[in-house]
Protein backbone atom coordinates (compact mmCIF):
# COMPACT_ATOMS: atom_id res chain seq x y z
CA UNK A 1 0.00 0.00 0.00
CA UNK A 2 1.50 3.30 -0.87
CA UNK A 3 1.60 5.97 2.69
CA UNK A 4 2.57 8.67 -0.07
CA UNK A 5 1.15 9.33 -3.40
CA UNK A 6 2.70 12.19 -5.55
CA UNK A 7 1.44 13.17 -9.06
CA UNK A 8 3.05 15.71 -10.80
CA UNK A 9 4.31 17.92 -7.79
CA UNK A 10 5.43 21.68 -8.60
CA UNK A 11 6.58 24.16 -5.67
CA UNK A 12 7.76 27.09 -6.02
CA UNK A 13 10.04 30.16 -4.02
CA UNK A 14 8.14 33.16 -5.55
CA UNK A 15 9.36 32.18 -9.36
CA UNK A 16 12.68 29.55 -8.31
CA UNK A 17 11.27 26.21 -9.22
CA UNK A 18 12.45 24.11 -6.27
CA UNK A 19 10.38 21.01 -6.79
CA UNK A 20 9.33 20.75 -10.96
CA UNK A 21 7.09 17.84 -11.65
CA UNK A 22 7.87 14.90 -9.37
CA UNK A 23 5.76 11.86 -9.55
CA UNK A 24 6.27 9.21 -6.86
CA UNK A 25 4.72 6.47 -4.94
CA UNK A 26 5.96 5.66 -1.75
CA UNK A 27 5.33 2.28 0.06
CA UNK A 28 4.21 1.64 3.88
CA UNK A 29 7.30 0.32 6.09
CA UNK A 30 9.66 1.55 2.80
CA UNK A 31 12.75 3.11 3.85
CA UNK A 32 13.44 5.79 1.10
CA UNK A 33 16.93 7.78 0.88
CA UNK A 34 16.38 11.59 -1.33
CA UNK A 35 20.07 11.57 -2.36
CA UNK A 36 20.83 15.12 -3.97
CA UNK A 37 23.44 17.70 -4.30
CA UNK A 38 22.33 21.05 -2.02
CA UNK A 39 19.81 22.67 -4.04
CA UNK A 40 18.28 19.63 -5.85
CA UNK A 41 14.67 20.11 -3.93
CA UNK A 42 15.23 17.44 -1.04
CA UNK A 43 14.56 19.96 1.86
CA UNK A 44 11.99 21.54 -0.22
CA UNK A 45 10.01 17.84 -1.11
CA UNK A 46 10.21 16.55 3.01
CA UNK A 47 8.44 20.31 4.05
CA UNK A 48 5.43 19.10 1.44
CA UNK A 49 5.30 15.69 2.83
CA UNK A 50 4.81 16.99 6.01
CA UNK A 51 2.13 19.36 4.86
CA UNK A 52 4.32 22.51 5.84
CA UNK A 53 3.63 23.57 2.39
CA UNK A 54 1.56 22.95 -0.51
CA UNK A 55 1.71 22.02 -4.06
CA UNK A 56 1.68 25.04 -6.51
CA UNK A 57 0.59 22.57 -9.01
CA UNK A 58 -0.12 18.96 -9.11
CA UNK A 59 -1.64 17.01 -5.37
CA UNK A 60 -0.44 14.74 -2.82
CA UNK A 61 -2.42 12.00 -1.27
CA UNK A 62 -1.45 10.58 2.24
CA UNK A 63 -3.34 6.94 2.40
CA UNK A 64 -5.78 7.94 -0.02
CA UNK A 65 -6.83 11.64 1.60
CA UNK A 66 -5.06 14.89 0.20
CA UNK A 67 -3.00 16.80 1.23
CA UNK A 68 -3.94 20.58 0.85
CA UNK A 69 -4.88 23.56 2.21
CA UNK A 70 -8.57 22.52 2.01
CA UNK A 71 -8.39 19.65 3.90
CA UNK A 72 -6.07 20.98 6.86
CA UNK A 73 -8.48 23.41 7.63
CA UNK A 74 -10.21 20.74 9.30
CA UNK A 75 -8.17 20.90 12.43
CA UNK A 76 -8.85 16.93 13.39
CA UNK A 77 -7.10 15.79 10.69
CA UNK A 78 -4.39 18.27 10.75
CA UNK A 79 -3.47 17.26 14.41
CA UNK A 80 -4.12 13.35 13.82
CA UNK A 81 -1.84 13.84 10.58
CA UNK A 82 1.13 15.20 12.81
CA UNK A 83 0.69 12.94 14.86
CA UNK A 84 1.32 10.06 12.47
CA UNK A 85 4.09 11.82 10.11
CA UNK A 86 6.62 13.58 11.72
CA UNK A 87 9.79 15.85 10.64
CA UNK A 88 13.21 16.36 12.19
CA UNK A 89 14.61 19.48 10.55
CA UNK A 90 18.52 19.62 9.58
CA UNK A 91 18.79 23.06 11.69
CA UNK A 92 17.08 21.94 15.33
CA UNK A 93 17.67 25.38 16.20
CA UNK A 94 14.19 26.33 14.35
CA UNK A 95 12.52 23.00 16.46
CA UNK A 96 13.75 23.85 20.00
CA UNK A 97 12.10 26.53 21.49
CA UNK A 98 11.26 25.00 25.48
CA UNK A 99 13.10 25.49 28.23
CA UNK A 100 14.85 22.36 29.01
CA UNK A 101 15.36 19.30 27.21
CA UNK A 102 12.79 17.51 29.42
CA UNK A 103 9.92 20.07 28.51
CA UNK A 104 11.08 19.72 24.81
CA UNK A 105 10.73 15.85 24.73
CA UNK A 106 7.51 16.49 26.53
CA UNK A 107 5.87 19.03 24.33
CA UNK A 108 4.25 16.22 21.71
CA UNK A 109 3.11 14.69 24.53
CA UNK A 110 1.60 17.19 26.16
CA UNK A 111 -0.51 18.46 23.25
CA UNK A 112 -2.42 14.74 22.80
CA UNK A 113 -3.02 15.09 26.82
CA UNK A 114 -0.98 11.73 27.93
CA UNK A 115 -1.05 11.03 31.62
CA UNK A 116 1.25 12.76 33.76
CA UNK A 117 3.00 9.27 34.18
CA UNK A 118 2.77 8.24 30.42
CA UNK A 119 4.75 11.49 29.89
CA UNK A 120 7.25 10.99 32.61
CA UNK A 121 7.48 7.40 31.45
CA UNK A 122 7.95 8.23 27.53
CA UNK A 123 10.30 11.35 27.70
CA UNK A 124 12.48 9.15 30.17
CA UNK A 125 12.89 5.85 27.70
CA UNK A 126 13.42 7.82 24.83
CA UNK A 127 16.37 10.21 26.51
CA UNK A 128 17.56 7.04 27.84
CA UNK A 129 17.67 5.47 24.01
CA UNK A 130 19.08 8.34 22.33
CA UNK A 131 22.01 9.07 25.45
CA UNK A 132 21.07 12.51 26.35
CA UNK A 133 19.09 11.80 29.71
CA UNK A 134 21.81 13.28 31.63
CA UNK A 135 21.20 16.86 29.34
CA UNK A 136 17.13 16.74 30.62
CA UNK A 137 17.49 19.58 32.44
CA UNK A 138 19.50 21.93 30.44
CA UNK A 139 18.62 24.59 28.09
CA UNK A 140 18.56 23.23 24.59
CA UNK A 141 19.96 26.54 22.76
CA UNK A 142 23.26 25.67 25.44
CA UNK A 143 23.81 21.96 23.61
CA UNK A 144 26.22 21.43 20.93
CA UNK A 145 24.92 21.14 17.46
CA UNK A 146 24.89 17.37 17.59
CA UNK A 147 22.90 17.62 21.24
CA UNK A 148 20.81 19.76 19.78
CA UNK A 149 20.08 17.11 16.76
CA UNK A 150 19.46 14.32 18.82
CA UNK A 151 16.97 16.29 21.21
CA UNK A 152 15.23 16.92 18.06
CA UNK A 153 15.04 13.62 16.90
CA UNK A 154 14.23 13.01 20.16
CA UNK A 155 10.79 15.45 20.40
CA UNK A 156 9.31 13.34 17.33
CA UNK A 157 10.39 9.81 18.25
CA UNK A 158 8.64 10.47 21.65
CA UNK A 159 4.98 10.23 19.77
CA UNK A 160 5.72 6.78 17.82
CA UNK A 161 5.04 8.70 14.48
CA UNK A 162 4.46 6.12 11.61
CA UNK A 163 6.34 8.20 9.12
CA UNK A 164 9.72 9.28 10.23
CA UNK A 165 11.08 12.29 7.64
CA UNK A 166 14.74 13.23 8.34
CA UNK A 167 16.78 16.21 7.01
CA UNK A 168 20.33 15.15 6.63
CA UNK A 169 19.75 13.65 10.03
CA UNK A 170 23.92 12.89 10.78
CA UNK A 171 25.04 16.06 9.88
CA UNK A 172 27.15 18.18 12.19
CA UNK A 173 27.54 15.11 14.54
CA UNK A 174 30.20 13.09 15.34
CA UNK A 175 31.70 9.92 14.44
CA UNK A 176 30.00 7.86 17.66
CA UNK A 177 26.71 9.89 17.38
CA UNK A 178 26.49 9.40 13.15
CA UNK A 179 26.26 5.33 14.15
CA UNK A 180 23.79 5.55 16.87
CA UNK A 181 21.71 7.23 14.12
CA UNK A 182 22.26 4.94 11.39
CA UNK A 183 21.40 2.54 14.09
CA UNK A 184 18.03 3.83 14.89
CA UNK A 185 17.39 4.54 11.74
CA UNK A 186 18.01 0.37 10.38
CA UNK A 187 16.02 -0.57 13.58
CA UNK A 188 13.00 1.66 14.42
CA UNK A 189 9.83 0.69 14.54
CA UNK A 190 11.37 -3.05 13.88
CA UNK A 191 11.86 -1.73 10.45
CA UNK A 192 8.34 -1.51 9.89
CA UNK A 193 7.77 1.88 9.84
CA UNK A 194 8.43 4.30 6.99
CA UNK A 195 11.73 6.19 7.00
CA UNK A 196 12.13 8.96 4.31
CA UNK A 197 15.68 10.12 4.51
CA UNK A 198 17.23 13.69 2.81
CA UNK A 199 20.83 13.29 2.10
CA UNK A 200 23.29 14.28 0.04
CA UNK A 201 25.87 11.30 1.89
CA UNK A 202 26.72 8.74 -0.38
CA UNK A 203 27.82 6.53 2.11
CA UNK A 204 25.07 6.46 4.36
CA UNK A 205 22.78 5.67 1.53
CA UNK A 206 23.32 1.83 1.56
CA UNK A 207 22.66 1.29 5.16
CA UNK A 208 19.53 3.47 5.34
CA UNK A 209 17.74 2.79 2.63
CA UNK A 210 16.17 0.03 0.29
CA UNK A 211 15.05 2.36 -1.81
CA UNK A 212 16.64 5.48 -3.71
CA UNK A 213 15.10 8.54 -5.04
CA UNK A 214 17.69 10.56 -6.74
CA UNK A 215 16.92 14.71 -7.59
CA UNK A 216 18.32 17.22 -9.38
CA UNK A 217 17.00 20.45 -10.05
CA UNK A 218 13.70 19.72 -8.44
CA UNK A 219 13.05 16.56 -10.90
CA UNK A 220 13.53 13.41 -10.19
CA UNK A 221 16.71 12.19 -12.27
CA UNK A 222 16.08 8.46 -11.33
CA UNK A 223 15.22 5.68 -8.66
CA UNK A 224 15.39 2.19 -7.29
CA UNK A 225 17.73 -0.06 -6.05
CA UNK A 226 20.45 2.07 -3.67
CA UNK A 227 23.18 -0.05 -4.77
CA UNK A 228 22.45 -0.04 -8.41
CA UNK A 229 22.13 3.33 -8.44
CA UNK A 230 25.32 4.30 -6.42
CA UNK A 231 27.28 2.47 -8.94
CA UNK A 232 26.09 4.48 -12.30
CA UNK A 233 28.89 6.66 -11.84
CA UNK A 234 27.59 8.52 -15.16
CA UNK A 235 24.33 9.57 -13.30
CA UNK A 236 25.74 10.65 -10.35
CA UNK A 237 28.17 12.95 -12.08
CA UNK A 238 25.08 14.40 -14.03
CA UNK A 239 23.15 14.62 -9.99
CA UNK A 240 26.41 16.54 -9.06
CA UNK A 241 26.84 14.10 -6.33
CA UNK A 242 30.74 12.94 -7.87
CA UNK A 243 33.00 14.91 -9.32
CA UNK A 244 36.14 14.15 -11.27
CA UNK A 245 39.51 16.08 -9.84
CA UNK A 246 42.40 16.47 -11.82
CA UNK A 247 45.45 14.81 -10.41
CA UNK A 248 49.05 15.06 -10.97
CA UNK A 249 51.59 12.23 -10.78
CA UNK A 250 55.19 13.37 -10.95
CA UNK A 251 56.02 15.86 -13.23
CA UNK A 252 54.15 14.90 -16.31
CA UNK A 253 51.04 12.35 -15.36
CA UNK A 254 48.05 14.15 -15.13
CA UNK A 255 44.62 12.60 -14.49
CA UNK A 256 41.44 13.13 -13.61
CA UNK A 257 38.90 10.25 -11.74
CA UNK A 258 35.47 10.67 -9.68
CA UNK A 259 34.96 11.64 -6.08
CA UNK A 260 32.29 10.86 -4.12
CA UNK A 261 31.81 13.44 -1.67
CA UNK A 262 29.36 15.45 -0.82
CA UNK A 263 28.78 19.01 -3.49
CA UNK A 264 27.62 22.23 -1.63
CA UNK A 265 26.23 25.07 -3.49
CA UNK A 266 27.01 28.05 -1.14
CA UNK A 267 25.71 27.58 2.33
CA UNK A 268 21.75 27.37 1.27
CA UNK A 269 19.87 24.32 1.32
CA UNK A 270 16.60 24.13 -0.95
């Protein structure tokens, strides 16, 4: 059963085309990687599948009911949708706003009136899981960046969403923390719930994912297998996801062969 159905999606930034005709189905319990360069749409596609924002053109269906302005204005569904799908941002800065990492944890709970024990009981397993109980009490605009990532992932996981959607989830962390993500990410929900990754890390792409949706430019350039697609060298030279570097060998030899690391347009994500 698809959880996502997307028929010729357009968004746009006043008159930038950020996402330009994307058609895709997306299965229940799928775990789906959006590999792109910065600036390919990825950000851009996660805020529509969240309902943040709406299609310009073309509709969005999640299990069979669409997703549009419309149909959020009924306020049941838009609170029993976020309950069921949510986002982790790759800034937390603009998803903390509470006073301690406790109360942040505890917000989602809060709103869908749990039990004053349920709460305790919750916010306490999943600061546990994710190592930060010992930060529960401290601002979270004090944390590091990669504190501050996992109390974000943190203030979603707390609600059980069925739809996880992650914007390049292991960035700014380090080494340790990028595996405990990876981690959660292979195991949560007993890998039965649905997982839709942003990323422009090749080598993440393989453990995350069993499927691939690759963008560039706001269309979708191709999908399917991860490790099918990771090895078309061609088409992720055209995704600006490799590039080939000249090298020099002595005084004379002078090649060039591709990179795969990650390709940055300025400092802006779209």
């Amino acid at each position: 059963m698809n959880i996502f159905q997307l028929r010729d999606v357009s968004f746009k930034y006043e008159t930038v085309a950020a996402i330009d005709g994307v058609s895709l189905d997306i299965e229940a319990g799928k775990r789906i990687a959006l590999l792109g360069a910065n600036g390919s749409g990825k950000s851009t596609l996660l805020r529509l599948l969240d309902a943040l924002s709406f299609p310009g053109a073309g509709s969005i269906s999640f299990q069979g009911q669409p997703l549009s302005e419309v149909r959020f204005a009924d306020h049941q569904f838009a609170f029993d949708f976020h309950r069921r799908v949510g986002l982790v941002f790759q800034n937390p800065d603009v998803q903390l706003f509470n006073p301690t990492v406790f109360d942040e944890v505890a917000f989602g709970p809060l709103q869908l009136r749990w039990s004053k024990s349920e709460i305790v009981a919750r916010v306490n397993a999943v600061l546990e899981s994710m190592e930060i109980a010992h930060l529960k009490d401290r601002p979270p605009h004090r944390l590091s960046g990669g504190e501050k990532k996992r109390v974000a992932l943190a203030s979603v996981l707390v609600l059980d969403p069925e739809v996880l959607l992650l914007d390049e989830p292991t960035a700014a962390l380090d080494p340790r923390s990028q595996s405990q993500i990876i981690d959660l990410l292979i195991g949560w929900g007993d890998g039965g719930k649905t997982v839709i990754t942003a990323t422009h890390d090749l080598g993440l792409v393989e453990d995350i994912a069993d499927h691939c949706v690759i963008l560039q430019a706001g269309k979708v350039a191709a999908e399917g297998n991860p490790a099918e697609l990771l090895a078309d060298q061609a088409l992720l030279q055209r995704a600006n996801l490799v590039h080939a570097h000249r090298h020099r060998h002595g005084s004379v030899v002078t090649h060039s062969h591709p990179h795969t690391h990650p390709h940055k347009h300025g400092s802006e994500t779209i």
